[in-house]
N, C-alpha and C. Protein backbone atom coordinates (compact mmCIF):
# COMPACT_ATOMS: atom_id res chain seq x y z
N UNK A 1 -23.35 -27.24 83.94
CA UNK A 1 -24.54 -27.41 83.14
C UNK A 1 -24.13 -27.56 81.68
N UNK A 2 -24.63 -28.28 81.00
CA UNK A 2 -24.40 -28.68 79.67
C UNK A 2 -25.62 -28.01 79.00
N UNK A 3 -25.07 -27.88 77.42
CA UNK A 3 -25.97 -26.88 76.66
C UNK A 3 -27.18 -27.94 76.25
N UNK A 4 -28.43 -27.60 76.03
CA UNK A 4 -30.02 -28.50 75.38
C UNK A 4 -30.68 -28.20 74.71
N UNK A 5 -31.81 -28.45 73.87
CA UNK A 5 -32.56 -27.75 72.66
C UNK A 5 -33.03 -26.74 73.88
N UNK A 6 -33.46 -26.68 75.23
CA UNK A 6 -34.29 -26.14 75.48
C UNK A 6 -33.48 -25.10 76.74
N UNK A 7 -32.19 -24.73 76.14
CA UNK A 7 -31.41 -24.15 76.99
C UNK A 7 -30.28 -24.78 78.04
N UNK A 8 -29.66 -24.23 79.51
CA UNK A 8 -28.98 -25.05 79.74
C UNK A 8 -29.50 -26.37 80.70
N UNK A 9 -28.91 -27.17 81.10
CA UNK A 9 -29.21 -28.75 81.48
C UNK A 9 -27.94 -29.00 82.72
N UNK A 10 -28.13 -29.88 83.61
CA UNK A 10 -27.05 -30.75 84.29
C UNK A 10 -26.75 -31.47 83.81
N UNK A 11 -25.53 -31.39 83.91
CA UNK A 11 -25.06 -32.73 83.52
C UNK A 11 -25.22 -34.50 83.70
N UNK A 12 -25.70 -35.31 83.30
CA UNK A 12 -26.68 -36.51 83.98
C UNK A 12 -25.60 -37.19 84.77
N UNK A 13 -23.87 -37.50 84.64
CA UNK A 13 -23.16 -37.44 85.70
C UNK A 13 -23.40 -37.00 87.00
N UNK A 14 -23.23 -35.52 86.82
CA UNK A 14 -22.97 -34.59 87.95
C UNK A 14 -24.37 -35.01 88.81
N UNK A 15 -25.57 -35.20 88.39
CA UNK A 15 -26.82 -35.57 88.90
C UNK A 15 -26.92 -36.88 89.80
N UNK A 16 -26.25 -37.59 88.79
CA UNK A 16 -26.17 -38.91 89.30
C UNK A 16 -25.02 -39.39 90.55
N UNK A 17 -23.83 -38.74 91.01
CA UNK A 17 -23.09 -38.35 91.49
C UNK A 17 -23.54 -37.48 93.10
N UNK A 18 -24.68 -36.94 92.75
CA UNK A 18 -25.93 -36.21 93.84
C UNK A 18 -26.32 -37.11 94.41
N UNK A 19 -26.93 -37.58 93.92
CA UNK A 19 -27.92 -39.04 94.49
C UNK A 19 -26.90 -39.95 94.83
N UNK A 20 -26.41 -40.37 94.38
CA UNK A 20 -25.42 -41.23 95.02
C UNK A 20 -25.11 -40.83 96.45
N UNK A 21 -24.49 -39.90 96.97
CA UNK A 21 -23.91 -39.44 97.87
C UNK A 21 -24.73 -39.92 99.22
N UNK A 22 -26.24 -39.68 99.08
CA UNK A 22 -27.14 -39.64 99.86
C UNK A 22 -27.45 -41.49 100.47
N UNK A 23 -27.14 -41.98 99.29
CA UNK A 23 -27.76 -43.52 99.63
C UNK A 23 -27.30 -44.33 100.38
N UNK A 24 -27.70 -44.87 101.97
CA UNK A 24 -27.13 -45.28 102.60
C UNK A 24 -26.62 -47.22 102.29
N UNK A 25 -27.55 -47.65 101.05
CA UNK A 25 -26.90 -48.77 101.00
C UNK A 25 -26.41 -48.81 99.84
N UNK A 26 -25.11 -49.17 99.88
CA UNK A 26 -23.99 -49.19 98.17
C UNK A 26 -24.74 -50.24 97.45
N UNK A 27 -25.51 -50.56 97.45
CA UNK A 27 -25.97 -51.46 96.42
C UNK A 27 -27.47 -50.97 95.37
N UNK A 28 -27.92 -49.91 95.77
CA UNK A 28 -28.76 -48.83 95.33
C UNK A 28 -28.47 -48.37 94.44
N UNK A 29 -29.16 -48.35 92.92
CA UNK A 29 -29.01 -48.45 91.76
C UNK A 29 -29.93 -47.29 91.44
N UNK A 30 -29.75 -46.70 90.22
CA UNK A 30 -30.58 -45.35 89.58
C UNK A 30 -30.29 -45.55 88.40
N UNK A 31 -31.74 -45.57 88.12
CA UNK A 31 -31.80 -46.04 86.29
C UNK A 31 -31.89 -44.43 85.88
N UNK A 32 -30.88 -44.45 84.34
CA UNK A 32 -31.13 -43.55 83.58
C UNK A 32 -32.32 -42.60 83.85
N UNK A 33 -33.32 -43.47 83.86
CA UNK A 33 -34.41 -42.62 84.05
C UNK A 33 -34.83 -41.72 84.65
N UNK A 34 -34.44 -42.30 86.27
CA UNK A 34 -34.21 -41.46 87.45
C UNK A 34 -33.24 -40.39 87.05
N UNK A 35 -32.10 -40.41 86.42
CA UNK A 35 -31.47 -39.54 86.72
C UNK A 35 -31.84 -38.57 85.78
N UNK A 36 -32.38 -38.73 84.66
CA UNK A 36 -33.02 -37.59 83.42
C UNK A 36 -33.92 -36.90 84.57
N UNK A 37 -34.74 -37.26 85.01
CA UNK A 37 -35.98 -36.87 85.48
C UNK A 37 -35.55 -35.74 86.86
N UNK A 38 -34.66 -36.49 87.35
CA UNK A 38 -34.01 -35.29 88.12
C UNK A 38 -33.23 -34.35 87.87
N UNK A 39 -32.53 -34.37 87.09
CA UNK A 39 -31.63 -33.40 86.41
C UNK A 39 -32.72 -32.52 85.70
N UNK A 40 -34.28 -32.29 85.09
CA UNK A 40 -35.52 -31.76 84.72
C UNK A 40 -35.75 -30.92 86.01
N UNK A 41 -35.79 -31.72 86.63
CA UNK A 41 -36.30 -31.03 88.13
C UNK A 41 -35.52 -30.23 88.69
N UNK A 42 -34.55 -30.25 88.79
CA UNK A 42 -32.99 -29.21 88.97
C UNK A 42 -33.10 -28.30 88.23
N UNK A 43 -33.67 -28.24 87.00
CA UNK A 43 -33.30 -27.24 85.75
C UNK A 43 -34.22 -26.64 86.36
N UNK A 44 -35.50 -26.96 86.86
CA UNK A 44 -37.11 -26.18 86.50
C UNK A 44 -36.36 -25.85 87.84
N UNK A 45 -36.23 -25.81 89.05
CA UNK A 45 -35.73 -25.34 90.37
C UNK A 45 -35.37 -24.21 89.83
N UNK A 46 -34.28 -24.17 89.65
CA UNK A 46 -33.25 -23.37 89.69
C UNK A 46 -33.52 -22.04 88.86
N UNK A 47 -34.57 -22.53 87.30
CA UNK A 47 -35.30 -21.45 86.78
C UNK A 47 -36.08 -20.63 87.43
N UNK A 48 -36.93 -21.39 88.50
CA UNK A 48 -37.89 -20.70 89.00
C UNK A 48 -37.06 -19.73 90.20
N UNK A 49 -36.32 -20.21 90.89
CA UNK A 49 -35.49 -19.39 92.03
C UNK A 49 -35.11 -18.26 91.45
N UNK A 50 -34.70 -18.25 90.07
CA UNK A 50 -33.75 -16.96 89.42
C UNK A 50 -35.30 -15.76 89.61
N UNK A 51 -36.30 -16.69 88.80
CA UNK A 51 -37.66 -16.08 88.07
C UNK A 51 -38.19 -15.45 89.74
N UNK A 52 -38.04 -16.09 90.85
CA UNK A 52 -38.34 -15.63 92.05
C UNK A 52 -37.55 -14.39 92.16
N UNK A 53 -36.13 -14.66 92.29
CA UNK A 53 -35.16 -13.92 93.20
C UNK A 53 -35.05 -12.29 92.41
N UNK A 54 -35.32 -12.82 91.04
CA UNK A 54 -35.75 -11.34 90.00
C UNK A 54 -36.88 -10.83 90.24
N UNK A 55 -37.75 -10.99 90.63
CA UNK A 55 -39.02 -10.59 91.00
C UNK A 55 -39.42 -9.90 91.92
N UNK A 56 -38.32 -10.31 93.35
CA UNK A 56 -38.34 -10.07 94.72
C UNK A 56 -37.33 -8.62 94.51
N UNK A 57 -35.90 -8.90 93.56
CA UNK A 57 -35.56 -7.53 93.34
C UNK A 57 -36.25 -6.17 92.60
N UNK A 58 -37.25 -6.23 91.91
CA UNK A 58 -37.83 -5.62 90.87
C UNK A 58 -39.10 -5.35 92.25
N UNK A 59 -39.95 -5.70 92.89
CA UNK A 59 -40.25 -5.53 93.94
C UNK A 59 -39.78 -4.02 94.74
N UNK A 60 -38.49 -4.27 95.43
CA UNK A 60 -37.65 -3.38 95.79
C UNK A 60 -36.80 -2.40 94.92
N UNK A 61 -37.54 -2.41 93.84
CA UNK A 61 -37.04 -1.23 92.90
C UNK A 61 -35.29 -1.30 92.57
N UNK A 62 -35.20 -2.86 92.53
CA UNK A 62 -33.54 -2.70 92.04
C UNK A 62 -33.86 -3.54 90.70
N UNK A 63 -32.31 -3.42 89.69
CA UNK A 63 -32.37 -4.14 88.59
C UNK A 63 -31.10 -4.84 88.60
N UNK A 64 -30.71 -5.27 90.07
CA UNK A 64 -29.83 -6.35 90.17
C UNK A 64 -30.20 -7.27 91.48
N UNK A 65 -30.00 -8.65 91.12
CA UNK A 65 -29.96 -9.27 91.93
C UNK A 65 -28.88 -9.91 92.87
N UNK A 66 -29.67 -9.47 94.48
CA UNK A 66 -28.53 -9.82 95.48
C UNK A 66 -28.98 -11.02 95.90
N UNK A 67 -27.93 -11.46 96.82
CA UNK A 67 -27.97 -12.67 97.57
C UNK A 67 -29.53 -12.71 98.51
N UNK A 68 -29.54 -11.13 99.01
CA UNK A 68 -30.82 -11.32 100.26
C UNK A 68 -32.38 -11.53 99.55
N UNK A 69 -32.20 -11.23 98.71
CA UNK A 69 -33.29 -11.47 97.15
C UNK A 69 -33.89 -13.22 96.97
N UNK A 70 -32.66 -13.82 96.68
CA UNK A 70 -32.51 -15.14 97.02
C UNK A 70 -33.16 -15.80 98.45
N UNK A 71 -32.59 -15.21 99.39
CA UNK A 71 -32.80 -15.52 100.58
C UNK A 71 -34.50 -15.42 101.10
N UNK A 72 -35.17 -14.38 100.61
CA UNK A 72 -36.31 -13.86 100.95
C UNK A 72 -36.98 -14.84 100.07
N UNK A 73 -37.13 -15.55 98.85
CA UNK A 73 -38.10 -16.18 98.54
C UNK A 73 -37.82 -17.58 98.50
N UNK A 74 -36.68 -18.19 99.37
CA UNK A 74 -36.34 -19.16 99.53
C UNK A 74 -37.46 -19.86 100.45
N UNK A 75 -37.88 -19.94 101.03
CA UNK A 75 -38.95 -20.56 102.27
C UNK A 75 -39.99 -20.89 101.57
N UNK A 76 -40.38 -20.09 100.70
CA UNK A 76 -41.65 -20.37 99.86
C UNK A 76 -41.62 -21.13 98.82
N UNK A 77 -39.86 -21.06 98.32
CA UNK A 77 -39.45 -21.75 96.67
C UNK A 77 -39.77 -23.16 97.42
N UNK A 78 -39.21 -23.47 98.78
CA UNK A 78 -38.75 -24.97 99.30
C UNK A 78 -40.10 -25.70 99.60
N UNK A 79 -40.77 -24.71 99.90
CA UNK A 79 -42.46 -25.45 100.41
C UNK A 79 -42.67 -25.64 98.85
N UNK A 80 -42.99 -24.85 97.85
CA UNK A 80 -43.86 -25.03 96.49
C UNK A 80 -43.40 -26.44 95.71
N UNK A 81 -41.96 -26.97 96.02
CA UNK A 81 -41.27 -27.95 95.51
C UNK A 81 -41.18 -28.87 96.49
C-alpha cells in the first residue's frame, strides 16, 4: 500500500496486476480509470473488515484482534460488497 492525502492506498500496479490475472482474453485492456476505482474499492474493503473484525472483538470483550474475529464477520462483509 502506498501512502495518500487520505491515508494508506494500493498501489495502482499491484491493482492492475489483480485484474489482469483473472482475464481470460490477453487482449483485455483496463483504463486507468478502472484501475483507480478499484484500488478505492480495496481501500474501503479492507477498512471496513478491520472496522468489522474490531467490533466483533470488542463484542467478546477482547482488545485484540484475532484471526476468528475476521472469520465471523466475513459472510456478511462478502454479501454487503
Amino acid at each position: 500500500m502506498e501512502a495518500s492525502e487520505s491515508g494508506a492506498a494500493f498501489k495502482k500496479e499491484t491493482v492492475f496486476k489483480l485484474l489482469s490475472l483473472y482475464f481470460k482474453d490477453v487482449k483485455t485492456k483496463v483504463s486507468n480509470d478502472a484501475v483507480v476505482l478499484m484500488a478505492e474499492m480495496l481501500k474501503i474493503f479492507v477498512k471496513e473488515a478491520a472496522i468489522r473484525a474490531s467490533k466483533q472483538a470488542h463484542t467478546e470483550d477482547l482488545d485484540c484482534v484475532q484471526v476468528e474475529h475476521f472469520e465471523k464477520i466475513l459472510p456478511q462483509l462478502l454479501l454487503d460488497f
